[in-house]
Protein backbone atom coordinates (compact mmCIF):
# COMPACT_ATOMS: atom_id res chain seq x y z
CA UNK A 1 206.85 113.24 38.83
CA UNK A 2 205.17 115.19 36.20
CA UNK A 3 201.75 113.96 34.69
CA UNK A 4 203.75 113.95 31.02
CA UNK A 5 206.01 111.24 32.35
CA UNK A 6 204.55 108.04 31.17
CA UNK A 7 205.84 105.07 32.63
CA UNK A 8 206.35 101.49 30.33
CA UNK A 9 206.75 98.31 31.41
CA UNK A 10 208.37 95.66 29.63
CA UNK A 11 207.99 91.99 29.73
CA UNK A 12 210.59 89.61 28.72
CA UNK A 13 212.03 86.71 29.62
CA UNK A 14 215.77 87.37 30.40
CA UNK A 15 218.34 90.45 29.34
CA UNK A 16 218.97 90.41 25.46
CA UNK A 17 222.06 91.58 23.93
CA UNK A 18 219.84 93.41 21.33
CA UNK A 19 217.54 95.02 23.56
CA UNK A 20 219.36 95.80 26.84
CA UNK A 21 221.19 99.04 24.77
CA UNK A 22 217.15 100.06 24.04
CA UNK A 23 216.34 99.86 27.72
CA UNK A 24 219.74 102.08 28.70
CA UNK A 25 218.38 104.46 26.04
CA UNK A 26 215.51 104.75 27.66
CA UNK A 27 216.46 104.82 30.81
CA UNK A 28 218.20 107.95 30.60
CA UNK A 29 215.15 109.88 29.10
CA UNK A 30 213.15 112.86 31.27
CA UNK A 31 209.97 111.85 29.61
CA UNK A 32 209.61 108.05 30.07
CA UNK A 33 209.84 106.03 33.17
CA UNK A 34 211.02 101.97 32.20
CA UNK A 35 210.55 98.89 34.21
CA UNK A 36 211.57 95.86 33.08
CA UNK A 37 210.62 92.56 34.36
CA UNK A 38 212.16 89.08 33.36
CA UNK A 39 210.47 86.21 33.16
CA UNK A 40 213.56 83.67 33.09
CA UNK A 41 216.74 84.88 34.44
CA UNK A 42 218.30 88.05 34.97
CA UNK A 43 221.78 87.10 33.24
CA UNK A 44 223.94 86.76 36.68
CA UNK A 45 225.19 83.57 35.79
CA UNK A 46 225.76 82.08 32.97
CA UNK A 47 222.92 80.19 31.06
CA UNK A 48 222.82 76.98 28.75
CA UNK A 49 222.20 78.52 25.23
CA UNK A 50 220.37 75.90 23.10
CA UNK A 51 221.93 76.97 19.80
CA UNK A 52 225.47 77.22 20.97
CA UNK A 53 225.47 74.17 22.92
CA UNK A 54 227.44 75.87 25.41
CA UNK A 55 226.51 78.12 28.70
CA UNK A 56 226.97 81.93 27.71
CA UNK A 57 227.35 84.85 29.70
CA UNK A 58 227.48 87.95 27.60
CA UNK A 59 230.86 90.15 28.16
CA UNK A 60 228.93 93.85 27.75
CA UNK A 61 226.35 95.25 30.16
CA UNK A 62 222.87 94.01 30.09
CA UNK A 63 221.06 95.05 32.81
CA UNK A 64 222.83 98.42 34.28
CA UNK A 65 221.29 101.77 33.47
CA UNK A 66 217.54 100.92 33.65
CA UNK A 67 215.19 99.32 36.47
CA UNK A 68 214.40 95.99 36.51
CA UNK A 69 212.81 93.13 38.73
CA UNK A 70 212.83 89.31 38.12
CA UNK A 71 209.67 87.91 38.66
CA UNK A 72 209.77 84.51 40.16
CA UNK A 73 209.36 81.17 38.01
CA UNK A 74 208.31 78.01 39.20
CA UNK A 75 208.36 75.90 35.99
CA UNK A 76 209.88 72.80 36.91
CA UNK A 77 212.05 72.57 33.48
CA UNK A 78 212.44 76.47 32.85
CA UNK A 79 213.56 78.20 29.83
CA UNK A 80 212.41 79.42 26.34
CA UNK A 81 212.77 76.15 24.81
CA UNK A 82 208.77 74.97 25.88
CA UNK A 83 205.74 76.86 26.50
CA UNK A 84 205.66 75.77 30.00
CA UNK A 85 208.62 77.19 30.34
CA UNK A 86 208.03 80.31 31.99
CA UNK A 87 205.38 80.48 34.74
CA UNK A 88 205.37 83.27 37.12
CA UNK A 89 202.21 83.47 38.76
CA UNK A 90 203.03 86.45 40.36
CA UNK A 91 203.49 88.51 37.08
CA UNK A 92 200.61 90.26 36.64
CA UNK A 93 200.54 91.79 40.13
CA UNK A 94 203.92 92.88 39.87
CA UNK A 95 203.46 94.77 36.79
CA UNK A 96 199.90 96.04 38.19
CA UNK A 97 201.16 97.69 40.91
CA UNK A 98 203.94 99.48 39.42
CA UNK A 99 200.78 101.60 37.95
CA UNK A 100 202.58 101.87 33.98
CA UNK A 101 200.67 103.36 31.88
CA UNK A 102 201.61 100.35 29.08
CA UNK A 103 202.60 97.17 29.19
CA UNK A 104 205.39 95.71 26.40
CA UNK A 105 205.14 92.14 25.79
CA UNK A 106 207.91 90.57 24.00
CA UNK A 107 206.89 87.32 22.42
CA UNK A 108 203.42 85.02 23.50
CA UNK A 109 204.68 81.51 22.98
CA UNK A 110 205.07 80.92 26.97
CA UNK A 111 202.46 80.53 29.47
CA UNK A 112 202.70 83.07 31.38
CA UNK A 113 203.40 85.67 28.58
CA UNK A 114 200.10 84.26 27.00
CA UNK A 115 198.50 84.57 31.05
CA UNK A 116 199.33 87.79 30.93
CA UNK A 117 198.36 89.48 27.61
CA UNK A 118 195.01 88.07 28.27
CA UNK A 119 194.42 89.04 31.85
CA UNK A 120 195.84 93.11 30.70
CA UNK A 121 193.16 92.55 28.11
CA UNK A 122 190.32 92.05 30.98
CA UNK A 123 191.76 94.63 32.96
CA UNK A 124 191.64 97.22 30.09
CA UNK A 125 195.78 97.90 30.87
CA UNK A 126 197.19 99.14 27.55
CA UNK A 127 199.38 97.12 26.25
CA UNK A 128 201.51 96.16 23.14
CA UNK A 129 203.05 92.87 21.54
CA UNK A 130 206.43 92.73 20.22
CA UNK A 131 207.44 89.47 17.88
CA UNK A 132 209.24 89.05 15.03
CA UNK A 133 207.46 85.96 13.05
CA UNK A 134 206.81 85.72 9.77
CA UNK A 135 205.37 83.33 7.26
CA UNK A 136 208.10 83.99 4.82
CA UNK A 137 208.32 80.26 5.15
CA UNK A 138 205.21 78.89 6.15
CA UNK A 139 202.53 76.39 4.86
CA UNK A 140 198.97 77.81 4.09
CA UNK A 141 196.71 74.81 4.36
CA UNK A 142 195.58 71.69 6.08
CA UNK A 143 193.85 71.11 10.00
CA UNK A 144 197.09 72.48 11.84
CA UNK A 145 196.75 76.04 9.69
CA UNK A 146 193.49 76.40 10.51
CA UNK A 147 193.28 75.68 14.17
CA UNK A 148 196.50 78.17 14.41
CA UNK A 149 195.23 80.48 12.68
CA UNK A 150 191.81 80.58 14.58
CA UNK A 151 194.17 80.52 17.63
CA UNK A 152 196.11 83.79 16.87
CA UNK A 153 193.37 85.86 15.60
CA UNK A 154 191.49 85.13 18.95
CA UNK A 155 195.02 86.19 21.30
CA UNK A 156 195.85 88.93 18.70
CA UNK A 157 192.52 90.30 19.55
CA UNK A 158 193.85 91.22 23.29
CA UNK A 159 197.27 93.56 22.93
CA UNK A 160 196.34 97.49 22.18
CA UNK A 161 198.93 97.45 19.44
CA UNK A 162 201.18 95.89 17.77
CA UNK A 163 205.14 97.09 17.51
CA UNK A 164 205.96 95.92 13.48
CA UNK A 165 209.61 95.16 13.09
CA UNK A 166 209.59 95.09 9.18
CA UNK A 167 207.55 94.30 6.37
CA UNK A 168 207.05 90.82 6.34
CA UNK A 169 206.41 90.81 10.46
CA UNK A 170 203.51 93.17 9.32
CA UNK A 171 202.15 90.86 6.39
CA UNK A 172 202.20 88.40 9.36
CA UNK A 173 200.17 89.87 11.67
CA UNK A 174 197.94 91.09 8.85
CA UNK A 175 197.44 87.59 7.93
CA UNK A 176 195.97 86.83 11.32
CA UNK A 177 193.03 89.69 11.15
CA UNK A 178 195.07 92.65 12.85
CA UNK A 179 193.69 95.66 11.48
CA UNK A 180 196.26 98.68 10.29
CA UNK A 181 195.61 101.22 12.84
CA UNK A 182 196.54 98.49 15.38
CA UNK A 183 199.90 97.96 13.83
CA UNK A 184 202.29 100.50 14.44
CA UNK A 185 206.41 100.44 13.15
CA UNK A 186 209.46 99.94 15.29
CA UNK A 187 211.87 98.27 13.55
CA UNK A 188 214.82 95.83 14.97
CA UNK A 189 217.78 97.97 15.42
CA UNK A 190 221.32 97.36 17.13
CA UNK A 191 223.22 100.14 19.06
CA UNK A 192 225.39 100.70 15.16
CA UNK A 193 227.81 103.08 16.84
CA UNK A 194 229.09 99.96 19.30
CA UNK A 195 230.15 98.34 15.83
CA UNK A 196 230.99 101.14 13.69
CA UNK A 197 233.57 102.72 15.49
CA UNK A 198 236.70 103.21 15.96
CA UNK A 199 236.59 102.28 12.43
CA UNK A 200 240.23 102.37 11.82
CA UNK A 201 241.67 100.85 14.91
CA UNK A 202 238.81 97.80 14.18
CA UNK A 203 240.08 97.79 10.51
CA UNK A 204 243.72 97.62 11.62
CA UNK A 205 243.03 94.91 15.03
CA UNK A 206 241.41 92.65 12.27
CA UNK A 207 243.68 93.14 9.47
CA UNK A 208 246.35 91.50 11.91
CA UNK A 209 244.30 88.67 12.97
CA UNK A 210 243.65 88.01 8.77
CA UNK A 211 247.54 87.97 8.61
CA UNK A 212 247.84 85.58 11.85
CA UNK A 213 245.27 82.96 9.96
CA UNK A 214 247.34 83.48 7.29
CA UNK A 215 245.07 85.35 4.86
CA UNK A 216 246.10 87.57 2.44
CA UNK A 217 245.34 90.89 1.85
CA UNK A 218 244.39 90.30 -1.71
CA UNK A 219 242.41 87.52 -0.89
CA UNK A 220 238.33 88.02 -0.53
CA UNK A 221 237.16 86.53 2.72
CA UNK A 222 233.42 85.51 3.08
CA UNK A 223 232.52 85.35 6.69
CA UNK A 224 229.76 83.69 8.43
CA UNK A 225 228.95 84.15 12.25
CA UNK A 226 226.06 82.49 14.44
CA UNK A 227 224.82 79.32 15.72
CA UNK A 228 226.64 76.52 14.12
CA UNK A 229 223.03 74.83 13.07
CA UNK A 230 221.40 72.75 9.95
CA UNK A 231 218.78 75.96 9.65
CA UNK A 232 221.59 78.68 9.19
CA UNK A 233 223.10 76.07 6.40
CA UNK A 234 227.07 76.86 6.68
CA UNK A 235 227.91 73.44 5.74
CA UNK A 236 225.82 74.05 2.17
CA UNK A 237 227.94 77.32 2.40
CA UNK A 238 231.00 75.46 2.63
CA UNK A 239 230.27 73.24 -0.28
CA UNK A 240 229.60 76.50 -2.14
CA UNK A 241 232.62 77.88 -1.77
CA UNK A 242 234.46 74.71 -2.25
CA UNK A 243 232.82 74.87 -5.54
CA UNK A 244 235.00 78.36 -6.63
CA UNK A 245 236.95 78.88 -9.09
CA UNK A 246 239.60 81.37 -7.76
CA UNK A 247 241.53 80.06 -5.32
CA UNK A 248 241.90 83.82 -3.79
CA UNK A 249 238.07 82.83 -2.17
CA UNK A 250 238.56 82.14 1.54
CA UNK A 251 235.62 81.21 4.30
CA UNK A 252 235.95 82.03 7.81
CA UNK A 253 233.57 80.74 10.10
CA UNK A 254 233.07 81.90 13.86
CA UNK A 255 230.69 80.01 16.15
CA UNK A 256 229.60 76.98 18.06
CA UNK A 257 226.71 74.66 17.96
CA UNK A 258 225.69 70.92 16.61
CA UNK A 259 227.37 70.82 13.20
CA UNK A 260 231.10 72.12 14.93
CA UNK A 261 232.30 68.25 14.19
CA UNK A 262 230.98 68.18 10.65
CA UNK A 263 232.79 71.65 9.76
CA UNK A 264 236.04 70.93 11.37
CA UNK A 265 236.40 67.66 9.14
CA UNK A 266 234.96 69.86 6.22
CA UNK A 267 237.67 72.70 6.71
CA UNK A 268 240.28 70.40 7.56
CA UNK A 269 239.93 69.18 4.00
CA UNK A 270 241.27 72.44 2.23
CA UNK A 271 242.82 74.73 4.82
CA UNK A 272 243.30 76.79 2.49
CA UNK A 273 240.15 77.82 1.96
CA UNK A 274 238.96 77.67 5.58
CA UNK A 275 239.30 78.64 8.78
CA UNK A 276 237.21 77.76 12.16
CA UNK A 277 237.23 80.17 14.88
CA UNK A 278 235.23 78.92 18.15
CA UNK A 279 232.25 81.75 19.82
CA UNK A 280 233.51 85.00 19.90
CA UNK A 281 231.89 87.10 22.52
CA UNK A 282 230.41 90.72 22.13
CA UNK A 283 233.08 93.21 22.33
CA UNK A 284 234.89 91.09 20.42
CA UNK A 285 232.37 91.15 17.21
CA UNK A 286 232.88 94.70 15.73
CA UNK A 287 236.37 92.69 14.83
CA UNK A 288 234.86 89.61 14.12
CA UNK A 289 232.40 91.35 11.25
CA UNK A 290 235.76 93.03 9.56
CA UNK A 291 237.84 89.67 9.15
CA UNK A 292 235.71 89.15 6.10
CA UNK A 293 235.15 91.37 2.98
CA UNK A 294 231.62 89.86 2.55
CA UNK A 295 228.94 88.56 5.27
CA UNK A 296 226.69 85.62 4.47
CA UNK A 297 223.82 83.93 6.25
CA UNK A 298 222.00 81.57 3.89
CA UNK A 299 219.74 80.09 6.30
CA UNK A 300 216.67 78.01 4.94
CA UNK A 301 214.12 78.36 7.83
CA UNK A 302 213.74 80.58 10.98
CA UNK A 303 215.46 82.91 10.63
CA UNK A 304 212.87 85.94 11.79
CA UNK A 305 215.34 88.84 11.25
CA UNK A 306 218.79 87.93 11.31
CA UNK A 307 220.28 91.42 13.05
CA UNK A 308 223.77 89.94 12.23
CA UNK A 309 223.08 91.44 9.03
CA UNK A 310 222.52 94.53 10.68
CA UNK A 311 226.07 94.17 13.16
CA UNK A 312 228.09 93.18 9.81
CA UNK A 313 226.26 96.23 7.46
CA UNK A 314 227.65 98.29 10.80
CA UNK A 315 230.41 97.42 10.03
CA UNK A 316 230.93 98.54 6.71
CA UNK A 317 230.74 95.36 5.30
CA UNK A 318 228.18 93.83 2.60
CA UNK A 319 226.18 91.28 2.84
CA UNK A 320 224.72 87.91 1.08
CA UNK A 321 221.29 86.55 2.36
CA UNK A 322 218.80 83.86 1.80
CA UNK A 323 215.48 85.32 0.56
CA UNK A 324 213.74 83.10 4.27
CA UNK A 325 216.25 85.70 6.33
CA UNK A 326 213.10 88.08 7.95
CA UNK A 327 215.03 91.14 7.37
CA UNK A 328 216.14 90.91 3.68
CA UNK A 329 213.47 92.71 1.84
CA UNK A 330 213.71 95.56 4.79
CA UNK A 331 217.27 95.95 5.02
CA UNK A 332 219.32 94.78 1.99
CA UNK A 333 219.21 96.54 -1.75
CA UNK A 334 221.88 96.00 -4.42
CA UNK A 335 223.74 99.10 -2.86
CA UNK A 336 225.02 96.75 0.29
CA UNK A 337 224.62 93.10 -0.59
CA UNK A 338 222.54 90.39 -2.53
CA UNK A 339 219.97 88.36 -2.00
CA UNK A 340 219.56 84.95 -3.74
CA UNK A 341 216.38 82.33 -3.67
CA UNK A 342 217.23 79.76 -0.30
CA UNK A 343 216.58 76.54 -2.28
CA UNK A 344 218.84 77.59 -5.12
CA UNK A 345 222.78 76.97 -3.90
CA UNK A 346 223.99 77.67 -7.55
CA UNK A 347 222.43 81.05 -7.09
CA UNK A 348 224.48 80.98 -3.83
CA UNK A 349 227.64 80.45 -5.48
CA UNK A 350 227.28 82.33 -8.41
CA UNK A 351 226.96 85.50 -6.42
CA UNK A 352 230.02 84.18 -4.35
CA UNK A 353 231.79 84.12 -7.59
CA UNK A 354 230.65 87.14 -8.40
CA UNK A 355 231.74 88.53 -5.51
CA UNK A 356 235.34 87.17 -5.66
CA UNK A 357 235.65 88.26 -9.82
CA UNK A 358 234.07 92.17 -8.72
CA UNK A 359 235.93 92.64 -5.52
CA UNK A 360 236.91 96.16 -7.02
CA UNK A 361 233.41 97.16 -5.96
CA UNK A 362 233.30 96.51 -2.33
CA UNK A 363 234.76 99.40 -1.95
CA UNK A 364 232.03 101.59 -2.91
CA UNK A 365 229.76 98.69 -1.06
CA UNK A 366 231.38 99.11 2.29
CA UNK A 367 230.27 102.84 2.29
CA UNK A 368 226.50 101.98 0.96
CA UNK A 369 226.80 99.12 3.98
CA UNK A 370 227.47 101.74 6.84
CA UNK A 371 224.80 104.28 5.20
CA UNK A 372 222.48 101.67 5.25
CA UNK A 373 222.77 100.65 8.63
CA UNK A 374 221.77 103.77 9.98
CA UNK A 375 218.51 103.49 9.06
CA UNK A 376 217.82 101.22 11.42
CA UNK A 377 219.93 102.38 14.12
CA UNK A 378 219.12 102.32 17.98
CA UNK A 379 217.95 105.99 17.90
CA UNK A 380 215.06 105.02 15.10
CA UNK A 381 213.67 102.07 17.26
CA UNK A 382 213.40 104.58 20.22
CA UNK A 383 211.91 107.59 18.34
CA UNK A 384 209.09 105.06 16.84
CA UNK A 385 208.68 103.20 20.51
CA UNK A 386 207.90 106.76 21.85
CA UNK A 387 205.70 107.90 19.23
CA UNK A 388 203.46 104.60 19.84
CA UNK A 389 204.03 104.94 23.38
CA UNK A 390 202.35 108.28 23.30
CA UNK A 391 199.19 107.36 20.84
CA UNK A 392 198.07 104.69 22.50
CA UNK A 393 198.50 106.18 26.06
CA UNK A 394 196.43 109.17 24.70
């Protein structure tokens, strides 16, 4: 192997949807050898997702086209859910003796995640910290501030770098003492091509489903897709649109979780307005995104990025988002979509309205939507990751 290969290891705890197409990416590259190790579970069978309230195995490849290893874990109760979640007390010998030349860490919340940033630290490995918080949201006083943020500026002190997803994940880390030239970007990016094409066989595949729920094509649909969950608010959406005053205004909603019960009785109350679709998997979302004219995710809280906006701009479709959404100041202008203030739901549904009385323009939208998503497209997250790869390794 030549001494201009540099070889990256990644922690995480189990194969993302979002970041397995990253891995593949890099996996094919002549100028970067990838490990990854999980933490959790290595997506064979399926797992209980928390949000979904259901046990998910995802229908695309996760972990072909890259080498991995899952490192064993002897928590007792494991999972994400808890910080003692993940121990693997063989970790940081694994990664060691691979001999990378940089560690990725993706997320410090679990113990052994935490173990290990702080024993690469000792060991002078280079290494770098992936997260996507933000305190878009967040309190700024009182006893539980200050020991947290005495906390994080002691662990932020370990990691080489930092890999900035957007702006307000870089106010965050900047709030915690991490100086610039530790801080370097790589936005959140999906794999757009997966969603964008073949536009017109997509448009066509969910222009029939529309017909089969009995929408019309003059109709505008608003669509929301996630976790069915009081955070991500689609029963305040539902009241919104409930509110409208064209009757032309209908709400599809796709997903699972808690609050299924609570929106079945809601939509059952005006079926005319709405329709309830359970989970959809992944190769069925680049239809999913197209059976409405208009995305929305009003969530109030926790919402670190939201790259749902990112799979429905993909998709030629614009957007409506909650100013707490992490990515909305990064990804949305008034070319693809709106953003309105989370606490205000008249703000909400005057933009609906808005929508429904100016649907003449999402025309010209649905072109600004697709421009817009290739900004932060796959091949952007892997020329940044590379460029940081190589200055910090130097």
């Amino acid at each position: 192997m030549s001494n201009s290969v540099k070889r990256a290891a990644f922690i995480v705890s189990h194969p993302i949807q979002y970041f397995a197409p990253l891995y593949q990416r890099l996996g094919r590259r002549e100028d970067l050898e990838i490990k990854v190790f999980f933490t959790w579970h290595d997506g064979r069978t399926p797992v209980e997702d928390r949000g979904f309230k259901e046990r998910i195995s995802w229908d695309i490849p996760l972990t072909e086209g890259y080498e991995f290893e899952l490192v064993p874990n002897v928590a007792t109760n494991p999972g994400t859910h808890h910080f003692f979640g993940l121990r693997n007390p063989a970790l940081v010998q694994r990664v060691v003796d691979w001999h990378p030349n940089v560690v990725l860490i993706h997320g410090w919340a679990w113990l052994s995640h935490l173990q290990a940033m702080h024993t690469f630290h000792k060991l002078k490995v280079l290494s770098l910290f992936r997260g996507d918080s933000h305190l878009i949201h967040a309190g700024f006083s009182g006893p539980r501030w200050w020991v947290k943020r005495a906390l994080l500026r002691r662990i932020f002190s370990w990691p080489t770098g930092f890999l900035v997803v957007g702006s307000a994940n870089r106010a965050y880390y900047e709030n915690f003492g991490v100086k610039p030239n530790r801080l370097y970007r790589c936005p959140y990016s999906i794999d757009v091509s997966r969603f964008a094409e073949p536009s017109e066989l997509l448009e066509q595949e969910a222009a029939r489903w529309r017909m089969q729920m009995r929408i019309m094509p003059d109709q505008t649909v608003f669509l929301y897709a996630g976790k069915l969950e009081p955070k991500k608010r689609p029963l305040d959406l539902m009241r919104a649109v409930s509110r409208l005053q064209n009757s032309d205004a209908v709400l599809v909603i796709v997903g699972g979780g808690e609050l299924i019960g609570d929106i079945e009785s809601f939509a059952a109350s005006d079926p005319a307005r709405f329709r309830v679709l359970p989970f959809q998997n992944q190769t069925r979302m680049p239809v999913v995104y197209r059976l409405g004219d208009v995305f929305v995710l009003p969530s109030s809280s926790d919402e670190t990025w939201g790259l749902s906006v990112n799979e429905a701009l993909s998709c030629s479709r614009p957007v409506i988002v909650s100013d707490r959404v992490g990515c909305a100041r990064d990804v949305v202008d008034p070319s693809c979509g709106w953003i309105f203030p989370w606490s205000d739901l008249q703000a909400l549904e005057k933009t609906l309205q808005g929508t429904v009385a100016n649907r003449h323009t999402l025309t010209h939208m649905r072109r600004a939507a697709r421009q817009r998503a290739q900004l932060f497209d796959l091949t952007v997250t892997e020329a940044a990751l590379l460029k940081t790869i190589n200055a910090v390794s130097s």
